[in-house]
PDB file of N, CA and C in Angstrom:
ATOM      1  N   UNK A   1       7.388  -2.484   9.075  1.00  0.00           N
ATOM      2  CA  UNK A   1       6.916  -3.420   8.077  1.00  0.00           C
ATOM      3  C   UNK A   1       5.916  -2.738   7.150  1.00  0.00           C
ATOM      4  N   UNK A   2       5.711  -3.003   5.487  1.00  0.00           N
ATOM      5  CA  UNK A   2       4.547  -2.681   4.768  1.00  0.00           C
ATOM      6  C   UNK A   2       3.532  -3.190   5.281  1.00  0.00           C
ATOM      7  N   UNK A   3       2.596  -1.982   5.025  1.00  0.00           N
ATOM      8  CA  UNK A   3       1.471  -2.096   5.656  1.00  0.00           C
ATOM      9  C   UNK A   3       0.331  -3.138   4.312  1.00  0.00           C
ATOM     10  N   UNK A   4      -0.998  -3.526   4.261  1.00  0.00           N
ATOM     11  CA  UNK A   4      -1.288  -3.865   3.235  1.00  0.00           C
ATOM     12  C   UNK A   4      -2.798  -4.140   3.803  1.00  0.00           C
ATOM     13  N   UNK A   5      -3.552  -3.762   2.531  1.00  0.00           N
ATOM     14  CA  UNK A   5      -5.008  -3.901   2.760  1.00  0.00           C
ATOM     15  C   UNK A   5      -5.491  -5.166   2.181  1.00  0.00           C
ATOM     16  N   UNK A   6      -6.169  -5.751   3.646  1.00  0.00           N
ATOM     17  CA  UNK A   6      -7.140  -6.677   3.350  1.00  0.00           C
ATOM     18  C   UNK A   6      -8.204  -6.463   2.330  1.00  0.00           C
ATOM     19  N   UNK A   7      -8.040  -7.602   1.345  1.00  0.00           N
ATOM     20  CA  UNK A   7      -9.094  -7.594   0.275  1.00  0.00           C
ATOM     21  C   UNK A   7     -10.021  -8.664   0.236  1.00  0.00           C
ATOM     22  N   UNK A   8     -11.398  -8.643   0.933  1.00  0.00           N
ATOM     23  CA  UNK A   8     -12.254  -9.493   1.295  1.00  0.00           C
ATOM     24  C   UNK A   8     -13.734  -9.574   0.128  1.00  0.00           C
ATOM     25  N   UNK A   9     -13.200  -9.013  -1.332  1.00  0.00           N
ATOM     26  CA  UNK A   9     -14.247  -9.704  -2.232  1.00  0.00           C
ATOM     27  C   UNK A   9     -13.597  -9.680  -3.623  1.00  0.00           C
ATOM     28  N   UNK A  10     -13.982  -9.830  -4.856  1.00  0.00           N
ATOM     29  CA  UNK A  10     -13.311 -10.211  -5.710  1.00  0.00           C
ATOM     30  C   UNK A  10     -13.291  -8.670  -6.631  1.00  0.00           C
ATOM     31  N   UNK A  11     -14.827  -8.154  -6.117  1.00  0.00           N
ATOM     32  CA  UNK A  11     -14.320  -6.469  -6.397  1.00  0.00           C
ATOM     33  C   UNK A  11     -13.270  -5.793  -5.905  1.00  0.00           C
ATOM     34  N   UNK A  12     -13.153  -5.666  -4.666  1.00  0.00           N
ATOM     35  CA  UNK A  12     -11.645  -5.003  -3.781  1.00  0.00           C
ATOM     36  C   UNK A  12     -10.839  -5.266  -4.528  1.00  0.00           C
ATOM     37  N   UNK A  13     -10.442  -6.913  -4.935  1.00  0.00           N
ATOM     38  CA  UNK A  13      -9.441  -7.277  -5.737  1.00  0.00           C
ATOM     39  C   UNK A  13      -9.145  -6.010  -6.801  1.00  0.00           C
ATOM     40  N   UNK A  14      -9.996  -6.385  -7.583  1.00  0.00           N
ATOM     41  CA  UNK A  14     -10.459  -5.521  -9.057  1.00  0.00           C
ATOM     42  C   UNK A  14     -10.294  -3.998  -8.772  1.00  0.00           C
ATOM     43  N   UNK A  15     -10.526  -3.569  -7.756  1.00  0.00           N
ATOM     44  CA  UNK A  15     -10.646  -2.312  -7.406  1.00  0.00           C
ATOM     45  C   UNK A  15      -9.182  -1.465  -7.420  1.00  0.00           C
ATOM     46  N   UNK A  16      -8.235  -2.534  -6.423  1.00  0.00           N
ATOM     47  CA  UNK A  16      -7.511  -2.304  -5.724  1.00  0.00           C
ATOM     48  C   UNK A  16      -6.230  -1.954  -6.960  1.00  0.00           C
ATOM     49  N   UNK A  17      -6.584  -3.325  -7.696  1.00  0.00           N
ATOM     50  CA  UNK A  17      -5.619  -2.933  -9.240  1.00  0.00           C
ATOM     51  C   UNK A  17      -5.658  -2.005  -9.611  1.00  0.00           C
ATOM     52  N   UNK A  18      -7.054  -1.845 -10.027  1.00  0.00           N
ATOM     53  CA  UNK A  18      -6.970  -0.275 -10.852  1.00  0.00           C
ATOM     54  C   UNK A  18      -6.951   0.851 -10.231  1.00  0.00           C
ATOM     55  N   UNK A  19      -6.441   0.907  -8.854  1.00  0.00           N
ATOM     56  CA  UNK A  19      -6.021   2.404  -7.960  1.00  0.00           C
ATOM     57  C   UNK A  19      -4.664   2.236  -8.313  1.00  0.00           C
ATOM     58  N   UNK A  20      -4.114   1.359  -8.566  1.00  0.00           N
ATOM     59  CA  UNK A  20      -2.352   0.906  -8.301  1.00  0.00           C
ATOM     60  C   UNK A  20      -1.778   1.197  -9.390  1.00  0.00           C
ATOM     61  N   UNK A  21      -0.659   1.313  -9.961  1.00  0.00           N
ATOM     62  CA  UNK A  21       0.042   0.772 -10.780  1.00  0.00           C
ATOM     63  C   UNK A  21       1.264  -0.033 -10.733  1.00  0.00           C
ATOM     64  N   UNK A  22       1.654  -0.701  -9.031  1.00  0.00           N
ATOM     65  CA  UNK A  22       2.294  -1.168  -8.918  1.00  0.00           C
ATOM     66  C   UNK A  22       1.806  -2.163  -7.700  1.00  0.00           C
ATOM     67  N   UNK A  23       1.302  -3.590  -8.061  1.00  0.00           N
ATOM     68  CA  UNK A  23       0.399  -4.191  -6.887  1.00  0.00           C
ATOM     69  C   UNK A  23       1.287  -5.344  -6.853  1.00  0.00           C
ATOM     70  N   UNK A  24       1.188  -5.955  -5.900  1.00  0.00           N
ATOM     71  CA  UNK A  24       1.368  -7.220  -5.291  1.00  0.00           C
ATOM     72  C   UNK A  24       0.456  -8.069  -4.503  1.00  0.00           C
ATOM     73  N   UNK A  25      -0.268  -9.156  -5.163  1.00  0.00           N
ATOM     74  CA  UNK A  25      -1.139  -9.609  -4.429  1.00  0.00           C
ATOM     75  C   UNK A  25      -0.612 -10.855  -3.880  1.00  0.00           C
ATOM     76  N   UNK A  26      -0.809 -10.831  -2.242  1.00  0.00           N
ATOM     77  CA  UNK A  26      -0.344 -12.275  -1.615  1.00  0.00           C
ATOM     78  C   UNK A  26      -1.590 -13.181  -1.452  1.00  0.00           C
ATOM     79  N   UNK A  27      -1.774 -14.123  -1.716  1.00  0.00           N
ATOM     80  CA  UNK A  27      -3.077 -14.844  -1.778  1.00  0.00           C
ATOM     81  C   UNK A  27      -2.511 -16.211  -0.630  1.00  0.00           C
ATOM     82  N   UNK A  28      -3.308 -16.137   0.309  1.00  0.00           N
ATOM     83  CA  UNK A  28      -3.165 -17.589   1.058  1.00  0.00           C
ATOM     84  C   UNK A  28      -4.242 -17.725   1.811  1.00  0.00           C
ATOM     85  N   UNK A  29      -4.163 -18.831   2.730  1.00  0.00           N
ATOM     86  CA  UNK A  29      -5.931 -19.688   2.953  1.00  0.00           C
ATOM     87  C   UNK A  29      -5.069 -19.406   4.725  1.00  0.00           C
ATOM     88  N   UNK A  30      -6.136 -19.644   5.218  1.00  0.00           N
ATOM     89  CA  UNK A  30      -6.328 -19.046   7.000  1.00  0.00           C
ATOM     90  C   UNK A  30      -5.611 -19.834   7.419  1.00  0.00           C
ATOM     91  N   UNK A  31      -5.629 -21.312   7.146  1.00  0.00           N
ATOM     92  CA  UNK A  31      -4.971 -23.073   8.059  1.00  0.00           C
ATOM     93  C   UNK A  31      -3.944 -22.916   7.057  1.00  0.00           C
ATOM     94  N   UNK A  32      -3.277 -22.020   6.554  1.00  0.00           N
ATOM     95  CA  UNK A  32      -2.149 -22.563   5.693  1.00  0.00           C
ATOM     96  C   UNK A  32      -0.601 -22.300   6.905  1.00  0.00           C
ATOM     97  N   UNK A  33       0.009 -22.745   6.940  1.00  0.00           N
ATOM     98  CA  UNK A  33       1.194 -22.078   8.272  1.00  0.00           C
ATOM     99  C   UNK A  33       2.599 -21.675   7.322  1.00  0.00           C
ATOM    100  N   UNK A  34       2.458 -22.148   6.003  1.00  0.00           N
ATOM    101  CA  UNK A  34       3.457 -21.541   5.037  1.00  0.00           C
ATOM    102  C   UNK A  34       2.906 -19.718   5.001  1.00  0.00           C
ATOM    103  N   UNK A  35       1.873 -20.101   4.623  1.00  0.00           N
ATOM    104  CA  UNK A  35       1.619 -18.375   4.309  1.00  0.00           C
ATOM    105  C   UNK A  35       1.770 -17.562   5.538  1.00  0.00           C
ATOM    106  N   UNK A  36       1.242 -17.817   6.691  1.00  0.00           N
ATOM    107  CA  UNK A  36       1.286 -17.311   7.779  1.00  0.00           C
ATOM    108  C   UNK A  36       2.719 -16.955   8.124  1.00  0.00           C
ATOM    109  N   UNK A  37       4.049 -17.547   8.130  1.00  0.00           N
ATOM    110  CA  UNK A  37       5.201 -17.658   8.077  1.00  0.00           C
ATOM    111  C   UNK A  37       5.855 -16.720   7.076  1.00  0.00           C
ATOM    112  N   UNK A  38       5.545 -17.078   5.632  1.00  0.00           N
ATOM    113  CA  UNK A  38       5.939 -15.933   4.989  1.00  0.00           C
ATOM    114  C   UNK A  38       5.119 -14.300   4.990  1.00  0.00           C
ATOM    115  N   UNK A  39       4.264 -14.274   5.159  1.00  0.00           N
ATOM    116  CA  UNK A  39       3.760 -12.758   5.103  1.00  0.00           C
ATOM    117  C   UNK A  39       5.019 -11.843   5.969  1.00  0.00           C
ATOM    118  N   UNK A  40       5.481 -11.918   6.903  1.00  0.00           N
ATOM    119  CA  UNK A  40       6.052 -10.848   7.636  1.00  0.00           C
ATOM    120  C   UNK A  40       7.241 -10.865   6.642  1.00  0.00           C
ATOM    121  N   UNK A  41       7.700 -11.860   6.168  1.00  0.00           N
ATOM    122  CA  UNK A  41       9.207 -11.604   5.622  1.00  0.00           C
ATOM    123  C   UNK A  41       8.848 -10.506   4.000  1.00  0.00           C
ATOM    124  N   UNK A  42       7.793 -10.812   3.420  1.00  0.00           N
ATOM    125  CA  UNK A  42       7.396 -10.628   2.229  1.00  0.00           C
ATOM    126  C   UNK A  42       7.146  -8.793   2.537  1.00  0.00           C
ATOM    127  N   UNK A  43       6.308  -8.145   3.824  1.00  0.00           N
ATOM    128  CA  UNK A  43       6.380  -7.348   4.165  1.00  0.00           C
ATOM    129  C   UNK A  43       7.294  -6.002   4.247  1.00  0.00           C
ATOM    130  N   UNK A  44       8.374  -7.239   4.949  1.00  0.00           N
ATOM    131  CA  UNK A  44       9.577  -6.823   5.317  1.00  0.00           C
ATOM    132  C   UNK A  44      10.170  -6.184   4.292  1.00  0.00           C
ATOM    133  N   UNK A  45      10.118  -7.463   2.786  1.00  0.00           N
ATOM    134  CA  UNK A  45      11.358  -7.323   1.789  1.00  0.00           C
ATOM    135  C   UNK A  45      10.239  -5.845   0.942  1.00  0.00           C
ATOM    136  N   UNK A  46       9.434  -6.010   0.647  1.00  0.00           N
ATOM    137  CA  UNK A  46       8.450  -4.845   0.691  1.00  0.00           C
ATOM    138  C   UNK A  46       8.806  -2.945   0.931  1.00  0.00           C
ATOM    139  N   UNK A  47       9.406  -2.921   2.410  1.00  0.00           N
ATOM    140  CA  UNK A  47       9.741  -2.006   2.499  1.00  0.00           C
ATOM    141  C   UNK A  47      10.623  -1.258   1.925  1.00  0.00           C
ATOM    142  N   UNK A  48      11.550  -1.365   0.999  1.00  0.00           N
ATOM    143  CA  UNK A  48      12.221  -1.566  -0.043  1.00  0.00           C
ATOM    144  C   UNK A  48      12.030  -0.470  -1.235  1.00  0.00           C
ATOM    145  N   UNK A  49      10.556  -1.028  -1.523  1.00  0.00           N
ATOM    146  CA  UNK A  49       9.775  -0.832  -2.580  1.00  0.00           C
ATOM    147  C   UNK A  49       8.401   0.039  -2.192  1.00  0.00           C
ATOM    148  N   UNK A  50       8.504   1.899  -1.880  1.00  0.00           N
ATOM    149  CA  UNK A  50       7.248   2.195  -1.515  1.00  0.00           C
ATOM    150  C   UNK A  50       6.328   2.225  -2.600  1.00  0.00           C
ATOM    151  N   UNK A  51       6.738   2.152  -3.838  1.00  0.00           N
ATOM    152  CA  UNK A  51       5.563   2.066  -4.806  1.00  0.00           C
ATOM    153  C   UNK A  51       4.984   0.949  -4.958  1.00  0.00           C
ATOM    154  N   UNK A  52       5.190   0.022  -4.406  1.00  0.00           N
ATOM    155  CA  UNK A  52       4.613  -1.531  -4.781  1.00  0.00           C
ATOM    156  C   UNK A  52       3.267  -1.164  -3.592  1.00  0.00           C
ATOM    157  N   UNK A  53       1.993  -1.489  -3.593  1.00  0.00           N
ATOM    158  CA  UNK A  53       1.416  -1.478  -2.627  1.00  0.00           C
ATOM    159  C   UNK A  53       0.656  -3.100  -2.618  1.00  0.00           C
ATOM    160  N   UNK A  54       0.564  -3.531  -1.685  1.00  0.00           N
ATOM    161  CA  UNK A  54       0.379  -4.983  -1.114  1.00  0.00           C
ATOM    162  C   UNK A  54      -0.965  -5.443  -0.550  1.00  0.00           C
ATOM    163  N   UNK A  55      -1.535  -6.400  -1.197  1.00  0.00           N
ATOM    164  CA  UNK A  55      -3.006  -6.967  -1.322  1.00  0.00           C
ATOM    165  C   UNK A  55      -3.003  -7.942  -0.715  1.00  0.00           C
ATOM    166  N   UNK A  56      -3.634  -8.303   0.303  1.00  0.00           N
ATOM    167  CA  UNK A  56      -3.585 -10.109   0.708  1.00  0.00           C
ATOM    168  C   UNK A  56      -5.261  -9.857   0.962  1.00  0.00           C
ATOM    169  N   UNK A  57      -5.257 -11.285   0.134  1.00  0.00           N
ATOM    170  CA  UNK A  57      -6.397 -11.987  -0.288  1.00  0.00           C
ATOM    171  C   UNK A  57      -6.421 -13.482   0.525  1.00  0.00           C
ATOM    172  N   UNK A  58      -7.425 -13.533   1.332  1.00  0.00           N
ATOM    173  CA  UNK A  58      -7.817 -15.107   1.962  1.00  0.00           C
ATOM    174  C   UNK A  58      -8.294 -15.793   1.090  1.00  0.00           C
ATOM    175  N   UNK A  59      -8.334 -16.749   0.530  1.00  0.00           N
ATOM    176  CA  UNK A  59      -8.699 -17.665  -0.792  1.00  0.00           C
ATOM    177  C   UNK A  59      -9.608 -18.483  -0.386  1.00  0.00           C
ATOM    178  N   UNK A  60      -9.804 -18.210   1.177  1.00  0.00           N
ATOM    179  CA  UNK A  60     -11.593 -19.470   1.814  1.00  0.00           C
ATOM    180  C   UNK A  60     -12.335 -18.007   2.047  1.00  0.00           C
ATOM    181  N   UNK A  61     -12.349 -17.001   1.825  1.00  0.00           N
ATOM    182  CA  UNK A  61     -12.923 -15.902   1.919  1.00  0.00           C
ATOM    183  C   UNK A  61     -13.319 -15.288   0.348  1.00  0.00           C
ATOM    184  N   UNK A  62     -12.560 -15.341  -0.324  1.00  0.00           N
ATOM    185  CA  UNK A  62     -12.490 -14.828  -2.011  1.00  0.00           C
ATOM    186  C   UNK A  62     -12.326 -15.864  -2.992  1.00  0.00           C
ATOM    187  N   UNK A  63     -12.887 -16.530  -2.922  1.00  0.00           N
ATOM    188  CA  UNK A  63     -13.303 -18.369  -3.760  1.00  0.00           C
ATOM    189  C   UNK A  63     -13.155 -17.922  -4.848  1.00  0.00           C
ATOM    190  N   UNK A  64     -13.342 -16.325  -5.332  1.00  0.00           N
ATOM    191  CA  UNK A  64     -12.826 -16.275  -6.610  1.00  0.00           C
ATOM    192  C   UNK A  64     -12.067 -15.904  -7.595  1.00  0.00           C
ATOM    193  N   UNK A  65     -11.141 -15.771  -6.117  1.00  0.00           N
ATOM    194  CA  UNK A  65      -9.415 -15.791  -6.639  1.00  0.00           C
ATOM    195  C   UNK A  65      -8.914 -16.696  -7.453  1.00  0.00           C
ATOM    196  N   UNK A  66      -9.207 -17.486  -6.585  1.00  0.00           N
ATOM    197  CA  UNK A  66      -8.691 -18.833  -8.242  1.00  0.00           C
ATOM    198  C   UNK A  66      -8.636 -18.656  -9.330  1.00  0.00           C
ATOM    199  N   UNK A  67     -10.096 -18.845  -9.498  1.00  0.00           N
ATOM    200  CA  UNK A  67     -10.525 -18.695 -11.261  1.00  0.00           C
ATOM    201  C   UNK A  67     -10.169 -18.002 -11.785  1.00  0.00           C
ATOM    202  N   UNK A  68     -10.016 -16.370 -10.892  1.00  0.00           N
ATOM    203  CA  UNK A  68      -9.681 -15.223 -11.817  1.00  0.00           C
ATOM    204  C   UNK A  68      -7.958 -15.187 -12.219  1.00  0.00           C
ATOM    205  N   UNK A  69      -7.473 -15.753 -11.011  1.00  0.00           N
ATOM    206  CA  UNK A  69      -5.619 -15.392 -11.505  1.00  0.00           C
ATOM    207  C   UNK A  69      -5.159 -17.009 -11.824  1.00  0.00           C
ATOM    208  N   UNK A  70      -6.126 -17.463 -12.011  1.00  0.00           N
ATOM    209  CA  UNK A  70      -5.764 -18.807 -12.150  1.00  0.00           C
ATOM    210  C   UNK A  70      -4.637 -19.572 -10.741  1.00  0.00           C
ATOM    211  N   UNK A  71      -4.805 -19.432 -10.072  1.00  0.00           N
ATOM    212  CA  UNK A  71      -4.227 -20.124  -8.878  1.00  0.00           C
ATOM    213  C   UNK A  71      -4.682 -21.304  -7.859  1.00  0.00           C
ATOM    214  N   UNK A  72      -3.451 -22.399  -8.004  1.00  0.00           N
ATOM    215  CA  UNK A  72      -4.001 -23.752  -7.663  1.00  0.00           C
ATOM    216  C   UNK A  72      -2.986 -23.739  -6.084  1.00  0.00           C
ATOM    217  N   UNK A  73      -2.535 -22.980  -5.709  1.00  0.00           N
ATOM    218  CA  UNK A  73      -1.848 -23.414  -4.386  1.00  0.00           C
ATOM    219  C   UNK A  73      -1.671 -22.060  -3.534  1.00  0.00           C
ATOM    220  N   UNK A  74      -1.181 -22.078  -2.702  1.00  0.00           N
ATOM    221  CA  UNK A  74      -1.236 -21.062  -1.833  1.00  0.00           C
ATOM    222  C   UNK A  74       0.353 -21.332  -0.563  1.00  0.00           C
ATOM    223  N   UNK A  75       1.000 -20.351  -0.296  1.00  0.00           N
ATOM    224  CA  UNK A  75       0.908 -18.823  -0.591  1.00  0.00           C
ATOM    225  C   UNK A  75       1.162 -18.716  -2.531  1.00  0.00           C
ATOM    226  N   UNK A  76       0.556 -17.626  -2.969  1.00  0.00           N
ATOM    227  CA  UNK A  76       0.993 -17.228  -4.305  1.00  0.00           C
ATOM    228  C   UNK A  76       1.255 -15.918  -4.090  1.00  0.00           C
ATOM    229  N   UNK A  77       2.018 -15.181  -5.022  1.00  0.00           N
ATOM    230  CA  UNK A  77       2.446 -13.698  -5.140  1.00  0.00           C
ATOM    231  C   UNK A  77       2.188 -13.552  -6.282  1.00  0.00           C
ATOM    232  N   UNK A  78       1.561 -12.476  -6.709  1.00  0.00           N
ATOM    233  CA  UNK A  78       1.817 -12.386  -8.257  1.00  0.00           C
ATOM    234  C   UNK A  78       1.675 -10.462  -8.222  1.00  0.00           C
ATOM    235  N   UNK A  79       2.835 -10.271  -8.486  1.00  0.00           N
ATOM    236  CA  UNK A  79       3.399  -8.781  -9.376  1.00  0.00           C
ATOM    237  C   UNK A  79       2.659  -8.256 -10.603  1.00  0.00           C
ATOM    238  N   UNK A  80       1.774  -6.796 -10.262  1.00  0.00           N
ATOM    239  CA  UNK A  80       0.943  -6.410 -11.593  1.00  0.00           C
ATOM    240  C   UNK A  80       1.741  -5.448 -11.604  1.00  0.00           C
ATOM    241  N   UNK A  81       2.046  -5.019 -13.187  1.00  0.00           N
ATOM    242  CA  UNK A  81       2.596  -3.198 -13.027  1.00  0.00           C
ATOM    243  C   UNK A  81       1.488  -2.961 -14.580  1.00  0.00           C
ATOM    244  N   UNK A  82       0.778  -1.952 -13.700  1.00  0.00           N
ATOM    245  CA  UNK A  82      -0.159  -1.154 -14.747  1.00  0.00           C
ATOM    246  C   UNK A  82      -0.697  -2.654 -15.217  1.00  0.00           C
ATOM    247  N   UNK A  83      -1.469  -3.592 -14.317  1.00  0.00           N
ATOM    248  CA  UNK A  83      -2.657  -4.184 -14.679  1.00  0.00           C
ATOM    249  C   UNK A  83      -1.988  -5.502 -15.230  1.00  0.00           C
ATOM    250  N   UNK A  84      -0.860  -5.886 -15.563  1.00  0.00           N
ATOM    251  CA  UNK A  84      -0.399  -7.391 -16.088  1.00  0.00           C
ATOM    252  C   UNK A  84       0.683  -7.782 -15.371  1.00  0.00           C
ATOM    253  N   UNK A  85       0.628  -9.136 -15.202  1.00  0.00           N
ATOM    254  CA  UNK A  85       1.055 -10.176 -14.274  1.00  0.00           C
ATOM    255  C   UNK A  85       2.600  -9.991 -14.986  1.00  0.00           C
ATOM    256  N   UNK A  86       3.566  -9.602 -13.893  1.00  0.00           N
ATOM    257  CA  UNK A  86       5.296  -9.559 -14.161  1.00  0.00           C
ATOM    258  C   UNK A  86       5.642 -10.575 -13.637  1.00  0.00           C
ATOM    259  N   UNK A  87       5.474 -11.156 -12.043  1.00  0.00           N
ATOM    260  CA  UNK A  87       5.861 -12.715 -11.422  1.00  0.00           C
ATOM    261  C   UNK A  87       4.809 -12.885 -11.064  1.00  0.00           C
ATOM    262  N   UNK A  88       5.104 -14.462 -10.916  1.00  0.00           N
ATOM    263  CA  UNK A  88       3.824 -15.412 -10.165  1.00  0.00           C
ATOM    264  C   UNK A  88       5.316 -16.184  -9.518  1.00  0.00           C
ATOM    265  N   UNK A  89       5.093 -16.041  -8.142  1.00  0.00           N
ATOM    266  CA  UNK A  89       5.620 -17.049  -7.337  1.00  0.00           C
ATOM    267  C   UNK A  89       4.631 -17.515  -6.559  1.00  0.00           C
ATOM    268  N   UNK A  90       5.144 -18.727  -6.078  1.00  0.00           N
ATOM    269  CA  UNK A  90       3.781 -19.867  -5.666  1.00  0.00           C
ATOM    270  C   UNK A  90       4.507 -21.034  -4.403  1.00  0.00           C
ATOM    271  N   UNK A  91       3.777 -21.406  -3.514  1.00  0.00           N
ATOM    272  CA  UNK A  91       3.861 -22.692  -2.768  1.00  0.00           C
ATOM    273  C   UNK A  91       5.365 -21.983  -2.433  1.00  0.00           C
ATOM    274  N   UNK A  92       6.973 -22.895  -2.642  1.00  0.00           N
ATOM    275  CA  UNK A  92       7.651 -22.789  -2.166  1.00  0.00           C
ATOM    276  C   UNK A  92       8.680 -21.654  -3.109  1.00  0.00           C
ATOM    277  N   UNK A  93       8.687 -20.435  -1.858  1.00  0.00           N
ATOM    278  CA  UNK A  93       8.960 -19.355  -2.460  1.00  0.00           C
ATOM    279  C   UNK A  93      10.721 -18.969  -2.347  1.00  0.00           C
ATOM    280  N   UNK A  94      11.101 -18.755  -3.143  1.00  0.00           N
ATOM    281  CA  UNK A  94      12.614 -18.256  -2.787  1.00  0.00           C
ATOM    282  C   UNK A  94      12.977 -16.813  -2.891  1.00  0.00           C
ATOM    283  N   UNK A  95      12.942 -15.909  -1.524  1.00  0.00           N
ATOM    284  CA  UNK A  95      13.200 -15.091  -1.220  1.00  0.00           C
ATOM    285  C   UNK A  95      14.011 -14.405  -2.313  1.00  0.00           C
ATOM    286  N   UNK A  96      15.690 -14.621  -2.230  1.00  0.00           N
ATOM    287  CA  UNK A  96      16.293 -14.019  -2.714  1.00  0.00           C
ATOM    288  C   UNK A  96      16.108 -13.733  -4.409  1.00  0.00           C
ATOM    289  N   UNK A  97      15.241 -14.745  -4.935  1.00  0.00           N
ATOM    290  CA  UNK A  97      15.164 -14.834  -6.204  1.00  0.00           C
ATOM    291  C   UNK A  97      13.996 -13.757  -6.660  1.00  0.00           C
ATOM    292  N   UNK A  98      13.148 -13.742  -5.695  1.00  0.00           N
ATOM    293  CA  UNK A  98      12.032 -13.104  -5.744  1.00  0.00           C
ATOM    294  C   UNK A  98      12.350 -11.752  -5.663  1.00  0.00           C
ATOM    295  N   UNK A  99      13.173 -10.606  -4.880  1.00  0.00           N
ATOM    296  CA  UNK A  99      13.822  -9.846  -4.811  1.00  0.00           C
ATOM    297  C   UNK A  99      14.692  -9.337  -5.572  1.00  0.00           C
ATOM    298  N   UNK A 100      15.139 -10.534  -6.470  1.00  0.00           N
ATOM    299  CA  UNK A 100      16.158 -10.186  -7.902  1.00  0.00           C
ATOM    300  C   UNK A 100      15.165  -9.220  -8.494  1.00  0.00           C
ATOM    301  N   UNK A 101      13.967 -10.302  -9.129  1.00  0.00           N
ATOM    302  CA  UNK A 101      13.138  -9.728  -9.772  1.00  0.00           C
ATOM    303  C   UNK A 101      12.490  -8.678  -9.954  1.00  0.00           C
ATOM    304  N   UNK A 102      12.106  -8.386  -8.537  1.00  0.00           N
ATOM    305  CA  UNK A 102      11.475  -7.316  -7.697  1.00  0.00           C
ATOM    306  C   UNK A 102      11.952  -6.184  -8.113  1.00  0.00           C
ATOM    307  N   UNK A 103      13.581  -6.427  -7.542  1.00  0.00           N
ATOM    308  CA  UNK A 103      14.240  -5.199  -8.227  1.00  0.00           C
ATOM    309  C   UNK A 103      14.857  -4.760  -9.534  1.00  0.00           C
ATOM    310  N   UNK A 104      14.329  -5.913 -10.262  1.00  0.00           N
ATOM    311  CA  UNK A 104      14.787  -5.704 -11.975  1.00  0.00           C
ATOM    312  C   UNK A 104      13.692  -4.741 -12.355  1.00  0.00           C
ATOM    313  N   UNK A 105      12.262  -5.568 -12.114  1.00  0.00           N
ATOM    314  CA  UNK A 105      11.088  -4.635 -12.729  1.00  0.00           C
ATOM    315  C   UNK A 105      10.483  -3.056 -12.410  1.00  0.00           C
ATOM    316  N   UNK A 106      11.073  -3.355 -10.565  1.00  0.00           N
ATOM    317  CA  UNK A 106      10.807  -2.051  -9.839  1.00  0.00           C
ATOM    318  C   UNK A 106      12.146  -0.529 -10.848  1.00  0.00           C
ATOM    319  N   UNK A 107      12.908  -1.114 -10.444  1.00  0.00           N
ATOM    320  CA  UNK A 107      14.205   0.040 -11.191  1.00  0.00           C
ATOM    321  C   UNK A 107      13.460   0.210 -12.830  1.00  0.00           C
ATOM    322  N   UNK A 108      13.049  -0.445 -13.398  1.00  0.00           N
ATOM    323  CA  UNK A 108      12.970  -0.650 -14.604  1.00  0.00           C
ATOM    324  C   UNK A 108      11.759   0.301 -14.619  1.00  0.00           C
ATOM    325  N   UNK A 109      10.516   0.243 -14.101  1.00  0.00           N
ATOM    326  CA  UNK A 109       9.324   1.215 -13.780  1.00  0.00           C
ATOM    327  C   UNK A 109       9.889   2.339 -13.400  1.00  0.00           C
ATOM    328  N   UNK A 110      10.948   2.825 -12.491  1.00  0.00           N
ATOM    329  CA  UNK A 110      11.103   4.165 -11.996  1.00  0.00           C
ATOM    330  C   UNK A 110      11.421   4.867 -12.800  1.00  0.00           C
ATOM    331  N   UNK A 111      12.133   4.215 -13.878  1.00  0.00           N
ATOM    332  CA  UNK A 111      13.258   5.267 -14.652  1.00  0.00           C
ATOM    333  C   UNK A 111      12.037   5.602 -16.151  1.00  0.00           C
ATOM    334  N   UNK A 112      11.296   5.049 -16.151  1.00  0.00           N
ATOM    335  CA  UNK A 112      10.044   5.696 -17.061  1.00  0.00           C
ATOM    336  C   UNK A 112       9.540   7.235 -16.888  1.00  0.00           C
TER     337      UNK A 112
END
C-alpha cells in the first residue's frame, strides 16, 4: 500500500505542497467511518501512481483545513499538480471515476 505522511498543522500542509509537485491530500475527521473505510482503498489505487505523494490531514486536528481548501465535508481528496487544485472529490466518492481522472492528469504530467 502507499505510504503517506501525517500532516498535523496547517504549515505541514503548506510545506508538504511545496516539496511535491504531485500531491494528494485526503482530509477526514477521526469519528468519521466513511473515511476510515476509504483510506486503504485510496492507498491502494495510489500505488499506481509513484509520483503522486499522499497527505492525510485530520480536520479536528487541522481546523484550518477548511478555510484554507475550502472544505465542508469529509472524506475530501483534492489533486494539486505544481500547487493547483486538478480534482476535488468529496463525501461520496466513486472510485472508478476518480481513477479515470487520476490517470488522465497523471499520463498527461509524465509526458512533459
Amino acid at each position: 500500500m502507499k505510504d503517506f505522511e501525517e500532516l498535523t498543522s496547517i504549515e505541514m500542509v503548506e510545506k508538504f505542497i511545496q516539496q511535491h509537485e504531485l500531491v494528494l491530500l485526503y482530509v477526514s475527521r477521526s469519528e468519521c467511518s466513511v473515511c476510515h473505510a476509504l483510506l486503504p482503498k485510496i492507498r491502494k489505487l495510489l500505488e499506481s501512481y509513484p509520483m503522486v505523494h499522499l497527505g492525510c490531514i485530520d480536520a479536528n486536528v487541522v481546523e484550518e483545513v477548511a478555510s484554507r481548501f475550502l472544505i465542508f465535508t469529509v472524506p475530501t481528496m483534492l489533486l494539486l499538480v505544481e500547487r493547483k487544485e486538478f480534482i476535488r472529490e468529496d463525501r461520496f466518492v466513486r472510485l472508478e471515476r476518480l481513477e479515470e481522472q487520476l490517470q488522465q492528469i497523471y499520463n498527461l504530467y509524465m509526458q512533459k
